[in-house]
Each structure stands twice: as C-alpha cells, then as structure tokens.
C-alpha atoms as a PDB file:
ATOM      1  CA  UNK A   1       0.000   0.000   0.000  1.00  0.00           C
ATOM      2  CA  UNK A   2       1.409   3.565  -0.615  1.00  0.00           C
ATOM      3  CA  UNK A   3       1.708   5.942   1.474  1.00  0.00           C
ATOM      4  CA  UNK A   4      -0.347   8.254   0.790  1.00  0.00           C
ATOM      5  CA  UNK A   5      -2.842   5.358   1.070  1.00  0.00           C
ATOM      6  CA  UNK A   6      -1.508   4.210   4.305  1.00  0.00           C
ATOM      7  CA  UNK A   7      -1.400   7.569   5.929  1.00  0.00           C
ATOM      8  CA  UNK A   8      -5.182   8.083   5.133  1.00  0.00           C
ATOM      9  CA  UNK A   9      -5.925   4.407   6.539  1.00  0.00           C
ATOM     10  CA  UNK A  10      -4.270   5.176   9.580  1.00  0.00           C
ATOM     11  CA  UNK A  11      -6.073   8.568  10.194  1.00  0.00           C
ATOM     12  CA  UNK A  12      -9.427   7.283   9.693  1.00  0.00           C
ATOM     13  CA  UNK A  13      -8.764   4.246  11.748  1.00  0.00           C
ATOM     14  CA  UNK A  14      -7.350   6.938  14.607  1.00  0.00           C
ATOM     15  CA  UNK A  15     -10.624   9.505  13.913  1.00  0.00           C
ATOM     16  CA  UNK A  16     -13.015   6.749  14.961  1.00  0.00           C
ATOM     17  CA  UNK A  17     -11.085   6.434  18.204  1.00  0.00           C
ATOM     18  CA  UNK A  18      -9.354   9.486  18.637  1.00  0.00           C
ATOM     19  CA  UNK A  19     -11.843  10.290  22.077  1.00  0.00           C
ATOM     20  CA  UNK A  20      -9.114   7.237  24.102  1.00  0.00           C
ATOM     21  CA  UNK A  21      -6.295   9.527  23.591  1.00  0.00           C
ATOM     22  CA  UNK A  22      -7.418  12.390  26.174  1.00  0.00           C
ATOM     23  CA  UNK A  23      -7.326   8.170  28.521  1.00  0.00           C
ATOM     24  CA  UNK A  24      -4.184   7.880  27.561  1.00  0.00           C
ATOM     25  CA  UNK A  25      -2.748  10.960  28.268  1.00  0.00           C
ATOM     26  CA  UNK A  26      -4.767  11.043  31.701  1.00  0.00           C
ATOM     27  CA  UNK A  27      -3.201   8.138  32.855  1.00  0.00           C
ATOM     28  CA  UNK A  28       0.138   8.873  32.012  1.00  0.00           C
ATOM     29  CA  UNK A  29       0.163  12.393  33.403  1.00  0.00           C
ATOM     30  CA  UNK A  30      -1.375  10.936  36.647  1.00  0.00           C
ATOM     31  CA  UNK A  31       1.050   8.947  37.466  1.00  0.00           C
ATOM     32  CA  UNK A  32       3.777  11.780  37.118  1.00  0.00           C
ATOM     33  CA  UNK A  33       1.337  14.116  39.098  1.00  0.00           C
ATOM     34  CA  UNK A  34       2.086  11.630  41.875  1.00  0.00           C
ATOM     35  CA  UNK A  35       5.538  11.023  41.391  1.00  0.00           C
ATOM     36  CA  UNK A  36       6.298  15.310  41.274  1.00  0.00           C
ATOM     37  CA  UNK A  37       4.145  15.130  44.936  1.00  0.00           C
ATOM     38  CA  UNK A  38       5.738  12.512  46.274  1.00  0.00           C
ATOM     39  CA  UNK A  39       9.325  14.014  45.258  1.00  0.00           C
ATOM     40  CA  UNK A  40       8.674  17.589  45.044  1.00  0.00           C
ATOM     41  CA  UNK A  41      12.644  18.282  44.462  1.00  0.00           C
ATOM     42  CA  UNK A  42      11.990  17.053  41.086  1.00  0.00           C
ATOM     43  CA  UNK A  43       9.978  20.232  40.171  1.00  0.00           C
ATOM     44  CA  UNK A  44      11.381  23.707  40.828  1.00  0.00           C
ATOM     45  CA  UNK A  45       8.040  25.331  41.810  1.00  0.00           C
ATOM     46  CA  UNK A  46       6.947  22.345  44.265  1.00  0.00           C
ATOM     47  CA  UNK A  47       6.217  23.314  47.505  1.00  0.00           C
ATOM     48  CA  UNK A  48       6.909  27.261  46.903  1.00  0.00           C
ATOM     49  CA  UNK A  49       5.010  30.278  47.147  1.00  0.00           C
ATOM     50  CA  UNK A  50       4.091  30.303  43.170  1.00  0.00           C
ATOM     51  CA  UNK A  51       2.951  27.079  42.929  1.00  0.00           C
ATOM     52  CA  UNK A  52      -0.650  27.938  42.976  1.00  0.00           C
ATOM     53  CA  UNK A  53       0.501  30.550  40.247  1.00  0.00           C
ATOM     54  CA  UNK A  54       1.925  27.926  37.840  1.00  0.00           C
ATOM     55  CA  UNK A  55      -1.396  25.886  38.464  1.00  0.00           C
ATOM     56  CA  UNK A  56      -3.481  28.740  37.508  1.00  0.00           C
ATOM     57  CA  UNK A  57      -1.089  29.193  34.258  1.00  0.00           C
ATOM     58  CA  UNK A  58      -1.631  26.062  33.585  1.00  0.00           C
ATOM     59  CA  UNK A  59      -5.448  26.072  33.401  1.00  0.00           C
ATOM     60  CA  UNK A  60      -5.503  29.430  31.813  1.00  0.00           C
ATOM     61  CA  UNK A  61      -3.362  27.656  28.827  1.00  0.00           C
ATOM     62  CA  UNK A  62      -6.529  24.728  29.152  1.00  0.00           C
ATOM     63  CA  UNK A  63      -8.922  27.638  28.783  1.00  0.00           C
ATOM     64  CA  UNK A  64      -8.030  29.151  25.724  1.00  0.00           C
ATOM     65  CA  UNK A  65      -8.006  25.847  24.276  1.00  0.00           C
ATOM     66  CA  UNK A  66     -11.789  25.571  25.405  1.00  0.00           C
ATOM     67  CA  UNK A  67     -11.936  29.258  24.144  1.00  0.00           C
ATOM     68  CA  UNK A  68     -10.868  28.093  20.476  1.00  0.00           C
ATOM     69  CA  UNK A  69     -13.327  25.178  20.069  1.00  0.00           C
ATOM     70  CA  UNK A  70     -16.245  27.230  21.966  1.00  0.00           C
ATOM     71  CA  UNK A  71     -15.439  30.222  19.348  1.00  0.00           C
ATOM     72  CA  UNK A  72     -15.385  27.263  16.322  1.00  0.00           C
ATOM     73  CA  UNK A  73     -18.389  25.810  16.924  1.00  0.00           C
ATOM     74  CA  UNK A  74     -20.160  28.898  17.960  1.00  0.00           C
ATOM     75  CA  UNK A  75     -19.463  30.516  14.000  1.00  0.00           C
ATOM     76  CA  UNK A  76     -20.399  26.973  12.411  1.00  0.00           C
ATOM     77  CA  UNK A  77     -23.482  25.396  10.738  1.00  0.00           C
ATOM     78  CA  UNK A  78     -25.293  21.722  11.033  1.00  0.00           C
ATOM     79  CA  UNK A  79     -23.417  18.925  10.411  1.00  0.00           C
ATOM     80  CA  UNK A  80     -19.950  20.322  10.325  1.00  0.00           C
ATOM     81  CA  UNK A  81     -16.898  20.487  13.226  1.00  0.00           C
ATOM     82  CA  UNK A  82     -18.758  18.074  15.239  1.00  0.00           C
ATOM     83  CA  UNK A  83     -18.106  15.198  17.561  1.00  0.00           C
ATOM     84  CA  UNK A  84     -18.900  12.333  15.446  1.00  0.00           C
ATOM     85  CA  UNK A  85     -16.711   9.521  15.751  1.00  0.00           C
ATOM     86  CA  UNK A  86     -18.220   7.069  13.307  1.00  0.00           C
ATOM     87  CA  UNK A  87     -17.148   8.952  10.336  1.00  0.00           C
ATOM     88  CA  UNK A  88     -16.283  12.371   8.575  1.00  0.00           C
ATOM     89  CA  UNK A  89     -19.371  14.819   7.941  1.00  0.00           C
ATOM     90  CA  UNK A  90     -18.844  17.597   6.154  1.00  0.00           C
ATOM     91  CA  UNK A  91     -22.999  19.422   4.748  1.00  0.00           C
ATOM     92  CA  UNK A  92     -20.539  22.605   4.049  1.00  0.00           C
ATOM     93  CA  UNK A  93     -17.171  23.517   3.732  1.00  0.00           C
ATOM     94  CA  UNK A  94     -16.175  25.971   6.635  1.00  0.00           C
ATOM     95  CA  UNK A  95     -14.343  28.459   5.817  1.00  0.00           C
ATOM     96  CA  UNK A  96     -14.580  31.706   7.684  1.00  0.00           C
ATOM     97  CA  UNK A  97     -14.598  32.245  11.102  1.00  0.00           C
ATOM     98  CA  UNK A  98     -11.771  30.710  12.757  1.00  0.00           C
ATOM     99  CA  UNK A  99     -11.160  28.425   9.875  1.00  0.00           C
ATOM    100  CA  UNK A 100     -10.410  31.019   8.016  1.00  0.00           C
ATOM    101  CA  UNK A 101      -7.223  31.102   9.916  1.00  0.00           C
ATOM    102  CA  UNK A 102      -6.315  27.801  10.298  1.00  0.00           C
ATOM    103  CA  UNK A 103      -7.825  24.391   9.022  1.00  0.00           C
ATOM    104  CA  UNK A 104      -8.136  22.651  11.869  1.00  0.00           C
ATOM    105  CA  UNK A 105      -9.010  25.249  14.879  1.00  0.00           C
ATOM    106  CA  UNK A 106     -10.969  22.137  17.277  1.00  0.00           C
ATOM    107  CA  UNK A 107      -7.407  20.162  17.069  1.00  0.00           C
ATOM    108  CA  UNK A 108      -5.181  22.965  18.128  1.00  0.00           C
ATOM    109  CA  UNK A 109      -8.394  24.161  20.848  1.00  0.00           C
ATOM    110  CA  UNK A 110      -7.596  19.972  21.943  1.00  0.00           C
ATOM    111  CA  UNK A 111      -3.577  20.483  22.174  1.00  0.00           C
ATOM    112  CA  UNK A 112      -3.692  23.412  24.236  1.00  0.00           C
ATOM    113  CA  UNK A 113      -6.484  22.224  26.751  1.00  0.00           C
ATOM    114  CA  UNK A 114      -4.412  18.643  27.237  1.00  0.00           C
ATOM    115  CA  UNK A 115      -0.965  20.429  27.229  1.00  0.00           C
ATOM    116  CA  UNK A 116      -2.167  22.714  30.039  1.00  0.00           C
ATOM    117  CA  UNK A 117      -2.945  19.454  32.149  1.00  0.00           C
ATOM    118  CA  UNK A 118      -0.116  17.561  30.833  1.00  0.00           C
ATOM    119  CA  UNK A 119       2.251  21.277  32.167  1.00  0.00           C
ATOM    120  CA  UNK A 120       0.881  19.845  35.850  1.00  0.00           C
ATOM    121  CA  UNK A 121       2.509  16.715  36.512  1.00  0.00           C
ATOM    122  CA  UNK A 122       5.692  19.203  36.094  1.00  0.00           C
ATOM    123  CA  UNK A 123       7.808  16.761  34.034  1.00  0.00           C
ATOM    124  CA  UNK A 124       9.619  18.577  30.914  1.00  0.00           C
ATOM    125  CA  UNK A 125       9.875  15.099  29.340  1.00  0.00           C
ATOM    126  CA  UNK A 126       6.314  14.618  29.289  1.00  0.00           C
ATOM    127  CA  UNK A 127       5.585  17.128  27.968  1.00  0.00           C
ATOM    128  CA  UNK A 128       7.560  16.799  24.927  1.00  0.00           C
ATOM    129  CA  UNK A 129       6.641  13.439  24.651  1.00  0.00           C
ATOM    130  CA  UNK A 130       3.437  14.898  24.474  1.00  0.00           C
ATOM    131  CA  UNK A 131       3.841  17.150  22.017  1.00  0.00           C
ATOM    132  CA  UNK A 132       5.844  14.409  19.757  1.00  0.00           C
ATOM    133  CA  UNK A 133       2.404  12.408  20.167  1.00  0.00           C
ATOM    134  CA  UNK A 134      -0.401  14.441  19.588  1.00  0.00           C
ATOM    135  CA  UNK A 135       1.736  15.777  16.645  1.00  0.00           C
ATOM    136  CA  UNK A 136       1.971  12.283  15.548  1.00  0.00           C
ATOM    137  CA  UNK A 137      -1.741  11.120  16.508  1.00  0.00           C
ATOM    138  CA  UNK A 138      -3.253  14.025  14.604  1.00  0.00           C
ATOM    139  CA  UNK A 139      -1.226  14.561  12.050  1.00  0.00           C
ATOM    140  CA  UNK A 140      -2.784  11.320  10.242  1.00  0.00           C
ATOM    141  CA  UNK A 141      -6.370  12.350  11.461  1.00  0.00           C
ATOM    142  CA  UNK A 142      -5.939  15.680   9.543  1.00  0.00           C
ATOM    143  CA  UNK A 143      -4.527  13.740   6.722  1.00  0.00           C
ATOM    144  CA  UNK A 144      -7.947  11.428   6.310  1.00  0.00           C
ATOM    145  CA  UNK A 145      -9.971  14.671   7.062  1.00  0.00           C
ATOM    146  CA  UNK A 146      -8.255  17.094   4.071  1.00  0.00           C
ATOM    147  CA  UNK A 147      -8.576  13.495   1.891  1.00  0.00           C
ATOM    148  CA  UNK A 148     -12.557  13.533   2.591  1.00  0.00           C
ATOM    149  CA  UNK A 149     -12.663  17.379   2.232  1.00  0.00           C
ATOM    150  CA  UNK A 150     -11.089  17.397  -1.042  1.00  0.00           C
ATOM    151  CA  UNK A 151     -12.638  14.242  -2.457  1.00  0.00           C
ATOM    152  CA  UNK A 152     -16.071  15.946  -1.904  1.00  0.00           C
ATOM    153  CA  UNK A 153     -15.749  19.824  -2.203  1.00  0.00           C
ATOM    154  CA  UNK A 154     -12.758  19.503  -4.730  1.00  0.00           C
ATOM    155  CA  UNK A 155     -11.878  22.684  -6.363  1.00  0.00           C
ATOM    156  CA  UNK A 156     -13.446  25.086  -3.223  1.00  0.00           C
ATOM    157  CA  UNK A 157     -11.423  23.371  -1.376  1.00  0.00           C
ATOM    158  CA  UNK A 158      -7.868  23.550  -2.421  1.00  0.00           C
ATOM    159  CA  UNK A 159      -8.508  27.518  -3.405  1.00  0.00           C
ATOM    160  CA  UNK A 160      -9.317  27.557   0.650  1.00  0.00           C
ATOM    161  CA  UNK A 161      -6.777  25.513   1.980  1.00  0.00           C
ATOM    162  CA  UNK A 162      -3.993  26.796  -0.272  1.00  0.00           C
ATOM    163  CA  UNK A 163      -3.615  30.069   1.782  1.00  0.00           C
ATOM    164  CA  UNK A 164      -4.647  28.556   5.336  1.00  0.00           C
ATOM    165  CA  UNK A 165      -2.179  26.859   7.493  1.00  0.00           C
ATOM    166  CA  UNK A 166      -3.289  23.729   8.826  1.00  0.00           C
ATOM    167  CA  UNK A 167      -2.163  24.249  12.570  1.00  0.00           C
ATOM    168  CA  UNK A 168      -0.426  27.502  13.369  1.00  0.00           C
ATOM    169  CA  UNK A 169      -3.071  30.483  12.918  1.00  0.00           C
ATOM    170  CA  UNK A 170      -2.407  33.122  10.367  1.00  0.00           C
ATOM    171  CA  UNK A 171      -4.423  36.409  11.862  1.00  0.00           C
ATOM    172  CA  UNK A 172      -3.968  37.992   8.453  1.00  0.00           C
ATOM    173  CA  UNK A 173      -6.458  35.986   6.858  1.00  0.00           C
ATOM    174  CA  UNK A 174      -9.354  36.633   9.279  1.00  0.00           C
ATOM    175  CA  UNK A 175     -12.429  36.837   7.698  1.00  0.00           C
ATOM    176  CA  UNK A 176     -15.899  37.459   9.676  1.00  0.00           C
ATOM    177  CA  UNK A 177     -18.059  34.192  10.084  1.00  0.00           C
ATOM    178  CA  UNK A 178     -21.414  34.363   7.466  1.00  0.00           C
ATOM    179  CA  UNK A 179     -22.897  33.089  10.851  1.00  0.00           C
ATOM    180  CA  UNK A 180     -24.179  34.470  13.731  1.00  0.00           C
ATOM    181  CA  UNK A 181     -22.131  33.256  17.151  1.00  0.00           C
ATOM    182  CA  UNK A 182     -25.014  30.794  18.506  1.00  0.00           C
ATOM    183  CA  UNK A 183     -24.515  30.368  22.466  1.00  0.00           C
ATOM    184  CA  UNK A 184     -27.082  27.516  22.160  1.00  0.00           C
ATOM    185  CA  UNK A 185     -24.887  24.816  20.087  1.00  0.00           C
ATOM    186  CA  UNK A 186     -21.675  26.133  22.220  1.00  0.00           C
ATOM    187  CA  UNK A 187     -24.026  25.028  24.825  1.00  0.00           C
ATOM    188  CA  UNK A 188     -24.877  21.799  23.667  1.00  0.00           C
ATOM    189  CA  UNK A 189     -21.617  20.818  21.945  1.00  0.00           C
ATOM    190  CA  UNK A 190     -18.462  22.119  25.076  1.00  0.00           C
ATOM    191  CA  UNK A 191     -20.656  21.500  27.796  1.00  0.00           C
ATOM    192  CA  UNK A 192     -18.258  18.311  28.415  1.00  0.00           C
ATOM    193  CA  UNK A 193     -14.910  19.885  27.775  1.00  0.00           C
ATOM    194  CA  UNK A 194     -15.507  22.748  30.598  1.00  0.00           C
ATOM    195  CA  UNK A 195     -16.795  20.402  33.270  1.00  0.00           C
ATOM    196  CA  UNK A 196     -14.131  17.917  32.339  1.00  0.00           C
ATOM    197  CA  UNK A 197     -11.301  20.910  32.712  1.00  0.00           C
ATOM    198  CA  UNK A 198     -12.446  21.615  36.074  1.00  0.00           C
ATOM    199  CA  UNK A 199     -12.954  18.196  37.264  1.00  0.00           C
ATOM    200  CA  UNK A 200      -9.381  17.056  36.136  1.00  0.00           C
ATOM    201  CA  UNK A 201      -7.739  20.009  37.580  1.00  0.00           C
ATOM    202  CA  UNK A 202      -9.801  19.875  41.376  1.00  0.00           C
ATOM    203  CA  UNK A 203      -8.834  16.420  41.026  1.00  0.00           C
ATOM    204  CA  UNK A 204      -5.361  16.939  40.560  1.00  0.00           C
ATOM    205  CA  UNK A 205      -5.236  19.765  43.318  1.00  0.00           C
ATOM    206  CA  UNK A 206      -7.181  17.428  46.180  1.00  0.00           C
ATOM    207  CA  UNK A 207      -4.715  14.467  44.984  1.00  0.00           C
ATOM    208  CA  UNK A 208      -1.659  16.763  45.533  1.00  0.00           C
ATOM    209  CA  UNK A 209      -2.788  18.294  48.929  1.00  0.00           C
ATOM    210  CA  UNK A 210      -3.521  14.504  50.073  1.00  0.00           C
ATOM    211  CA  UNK A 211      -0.794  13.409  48.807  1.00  0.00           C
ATOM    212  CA  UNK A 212       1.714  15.935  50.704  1.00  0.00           C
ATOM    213  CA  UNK A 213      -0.708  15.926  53.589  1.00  0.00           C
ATOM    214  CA  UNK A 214      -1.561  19.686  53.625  1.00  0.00           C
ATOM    215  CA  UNK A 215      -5.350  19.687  52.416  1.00  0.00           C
ATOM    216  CA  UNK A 216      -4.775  23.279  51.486  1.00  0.00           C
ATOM    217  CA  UNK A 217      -7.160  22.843  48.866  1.00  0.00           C
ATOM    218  CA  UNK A 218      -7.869  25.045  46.066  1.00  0.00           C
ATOM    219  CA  UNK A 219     -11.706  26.494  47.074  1.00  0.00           C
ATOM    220  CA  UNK A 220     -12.018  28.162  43.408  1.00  0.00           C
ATOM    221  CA  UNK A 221     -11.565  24.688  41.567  1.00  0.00           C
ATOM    222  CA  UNK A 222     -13.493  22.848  44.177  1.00  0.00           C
ATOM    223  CA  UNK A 223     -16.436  25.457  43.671  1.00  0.00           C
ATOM    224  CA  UNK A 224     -16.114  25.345  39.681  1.00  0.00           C
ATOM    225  CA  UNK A 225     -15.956  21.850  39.950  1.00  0.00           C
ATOM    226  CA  UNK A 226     -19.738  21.685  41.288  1.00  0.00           C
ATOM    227  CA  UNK A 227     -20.804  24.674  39.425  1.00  0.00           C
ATOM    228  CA  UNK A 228     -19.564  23.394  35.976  1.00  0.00           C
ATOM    229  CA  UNK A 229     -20.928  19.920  37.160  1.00  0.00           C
ATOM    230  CA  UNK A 230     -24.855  21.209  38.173  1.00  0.00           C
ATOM    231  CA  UNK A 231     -24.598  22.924  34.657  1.00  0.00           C
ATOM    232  CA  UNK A 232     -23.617  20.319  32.826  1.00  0.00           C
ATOM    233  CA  UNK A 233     -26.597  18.043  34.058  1.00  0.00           C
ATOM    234  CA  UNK A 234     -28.867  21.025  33.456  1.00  0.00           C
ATOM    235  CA  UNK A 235     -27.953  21.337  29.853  1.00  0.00           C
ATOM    236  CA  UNK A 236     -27.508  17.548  29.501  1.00  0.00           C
ATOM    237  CA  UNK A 237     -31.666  17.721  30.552  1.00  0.00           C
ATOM    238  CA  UNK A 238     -32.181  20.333  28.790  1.00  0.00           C
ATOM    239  CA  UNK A 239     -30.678  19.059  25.204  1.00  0.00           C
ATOM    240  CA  UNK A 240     -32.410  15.940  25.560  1.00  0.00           C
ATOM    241  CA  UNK A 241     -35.265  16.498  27.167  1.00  0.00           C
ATOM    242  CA  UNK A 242     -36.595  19.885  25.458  1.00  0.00           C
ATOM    243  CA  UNK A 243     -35.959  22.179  22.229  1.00  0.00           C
ATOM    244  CA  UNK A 244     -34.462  25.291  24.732  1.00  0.00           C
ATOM    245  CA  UNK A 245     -31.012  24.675  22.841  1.00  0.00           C
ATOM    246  CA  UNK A 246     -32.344  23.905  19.376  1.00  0.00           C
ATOM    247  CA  UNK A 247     -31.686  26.161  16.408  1.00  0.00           C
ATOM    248  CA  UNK A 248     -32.359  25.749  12.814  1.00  0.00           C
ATOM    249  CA  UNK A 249     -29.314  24.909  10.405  1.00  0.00           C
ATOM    250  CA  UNK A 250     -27.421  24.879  14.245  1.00  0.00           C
END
C-alpha cells in the first residue's frame, strides 16, 4: 500500500477512536502528578510560594483551548466540526470564522487544553513526549480529514486551503463568520470539555494536597468543579429532554 494510502488508513482508523487519547494521556500524566508530589525536588516550583501561580497558568493555557473550540463551533453550521466519531461529515465547507485562519481550529483548541494538564505533573519530558504524540496522533487524522474534504468539495477546497495553514493560525487571513455566534450549540456541543477541565484540575489539586498531607485545597476549583458539574446536568436535561437549545441549520 502507498503511502499516501496508508497515511489516510491510519487517520481514519485513529478519527473513529481518537476520544481514548485524552485516557491515555490522563493516565500517564497521573502517574507523574504523583511522582512530582511525592518528590517535590523534582519540580522547581513544588512546595513554593508560586505554585498555585503555575497551576493557575496552567489552566488558563486549558482555557483558551476551550476558548478556540467554543469560538469554532459557535461561528459553524449543522453537520460540520462536530463530535462524530463514526465517520467524517462535512454538509458545508467551513471556511470563515476561525477556519479562516487555520484548518483545523478544534485540534489545536484539543492540544492546548491537554498540554495545560499535561504542564501539571511538572515533568519537561512529558511534555515533549506529548507534544511528539499528539503531533503524531493528529497529524494522520488531519490527513484522512483534508482526503474527505477534497474528495467531496474539490476545487473550493484547495482555493481555501492553499492560503490557510493547517495548525499555526495566520491572523492575516481573518475573515468574519457568514454566521451568527449561537450560544445555544456552544451550549450543547463544550458542555463536556468545561466540566471535564475543572474536574481534572480539582482532582489533581485534592490528589496533591492529600498526597503531601496539607489539604490546602484550592476552594475556586473545588467550587467550579460543582458549578460546571450542576450545569452540565442542566444542559444535559435540557438538550435531551426539550428544544431550549435547538436552532435551525445549528
């Protein structure tokens, strides 16, 4: 098989599963969490004054990866940037908005929301290891993705992509969305990804303070933690339950 061939196996193979990476990388950085709290000289910042600082870098760096997807999926129609895992759906080709920056704004809003947890456990190699990874990992997905894109919208879709980088933004190209910003699919679609972000990082902060016996916990992520969580089974109700978050074409 060529490569070209094999590449695009590989990244629709990967696409279908792509939601057990976020496991992996969970796991991984876990277990270095622990390791950095049970040797805190390992970590420069462990056990000082700006620790809490670097933990609040860290989910800041998470947040403007949530801020990326929330502002993607806000700008975008039906059937597009979803969370299908089955297989690619494309009703439209996207192509203003924050894709008319970069090609694939979800996958860099995913990198910078797992590299601000992976930053936690505090270990440098891990983290490139991460980066090495994901680069890896997605590389193929967007590979199958630009394959199906092309294959179906053909000539739109190379004049698009020709002059928008697949990964790094280019804020030269901006170009307003043709769609209003709807709060309701935002609502429906990233309701996971902020109560997961909170729920990781209170998790992280109770394991550390139990860890190094201090149970100086953090009271803002504990409190976000149960906010984000009573929201998240309100709009779960609410999605599935009623038509308060439906919008035509949305």
């Amino acid at each position: 098989m060529a490569l070209q061939e094999e590449m695009e196996k590989q990244g629709i193979w990967l696409f279908k599963y792509r939601s057990f990476l976020p496991l992996i990388i969970l796991f991984i950085g876990t277990v270095l969490y622990i390791r950095t709290e049970m040797y805190p000289e390992t970590f420069i910042l462990e056990e000082t004054p700006y620790e809490i600082y670097f933990e609040m870098f860290c989910l800041l760096i998470s947040l403007a990866g949530l801020a990326i997807r929330v502002r993607t999926v806000g700008n975008t129609p039906k059937n597009t940037s979803g969370r299908n895992t089955s297989q690619q759906v494309a009703d439209t080709l996207n192509t203003t908005g924050m894709y008319s920056l970069l090609r694939h704004p979800l996958y860099l809003g995913n990198f910078l929301m797992w590299l601000g947890i992976g930053m936690l456990t505090g270990n440098l190699w891990f983290l490139i290891a991460f980066c090495l990874f994901y680069w890896v990992y997605y590389e193929r997905i967007m590979y199958a993705e630009e394959q199906f894109l092309r294959n179906k919208f053909g000539q739109q879709y190379l004049e698009w992509s020709k002059d928008v980088p697949a990964f790094i933004p280019n804020f030269k190209n901006f170009k307003k969305s043709n769609l209003h910003f709807s709060w309701k699919k935002v609502l429906k679609k990233e309701k996971n990804g902020l109560f997961a972000l909170f729920l990781i990082f209170c998790f992280y902060d109770i394991l550390g303070e139990v860890i190094g016996e201090k149970y100086e916990y953090n009271y803002f992520l504990i409190g976000m933690c149960i906010l984000t969580a009573l929201s998240y089974v309100v709009l779960k109700y609410l999605k599935y339950k009623t038509n308060v978050l439906n919008e035509p074409n949305r």
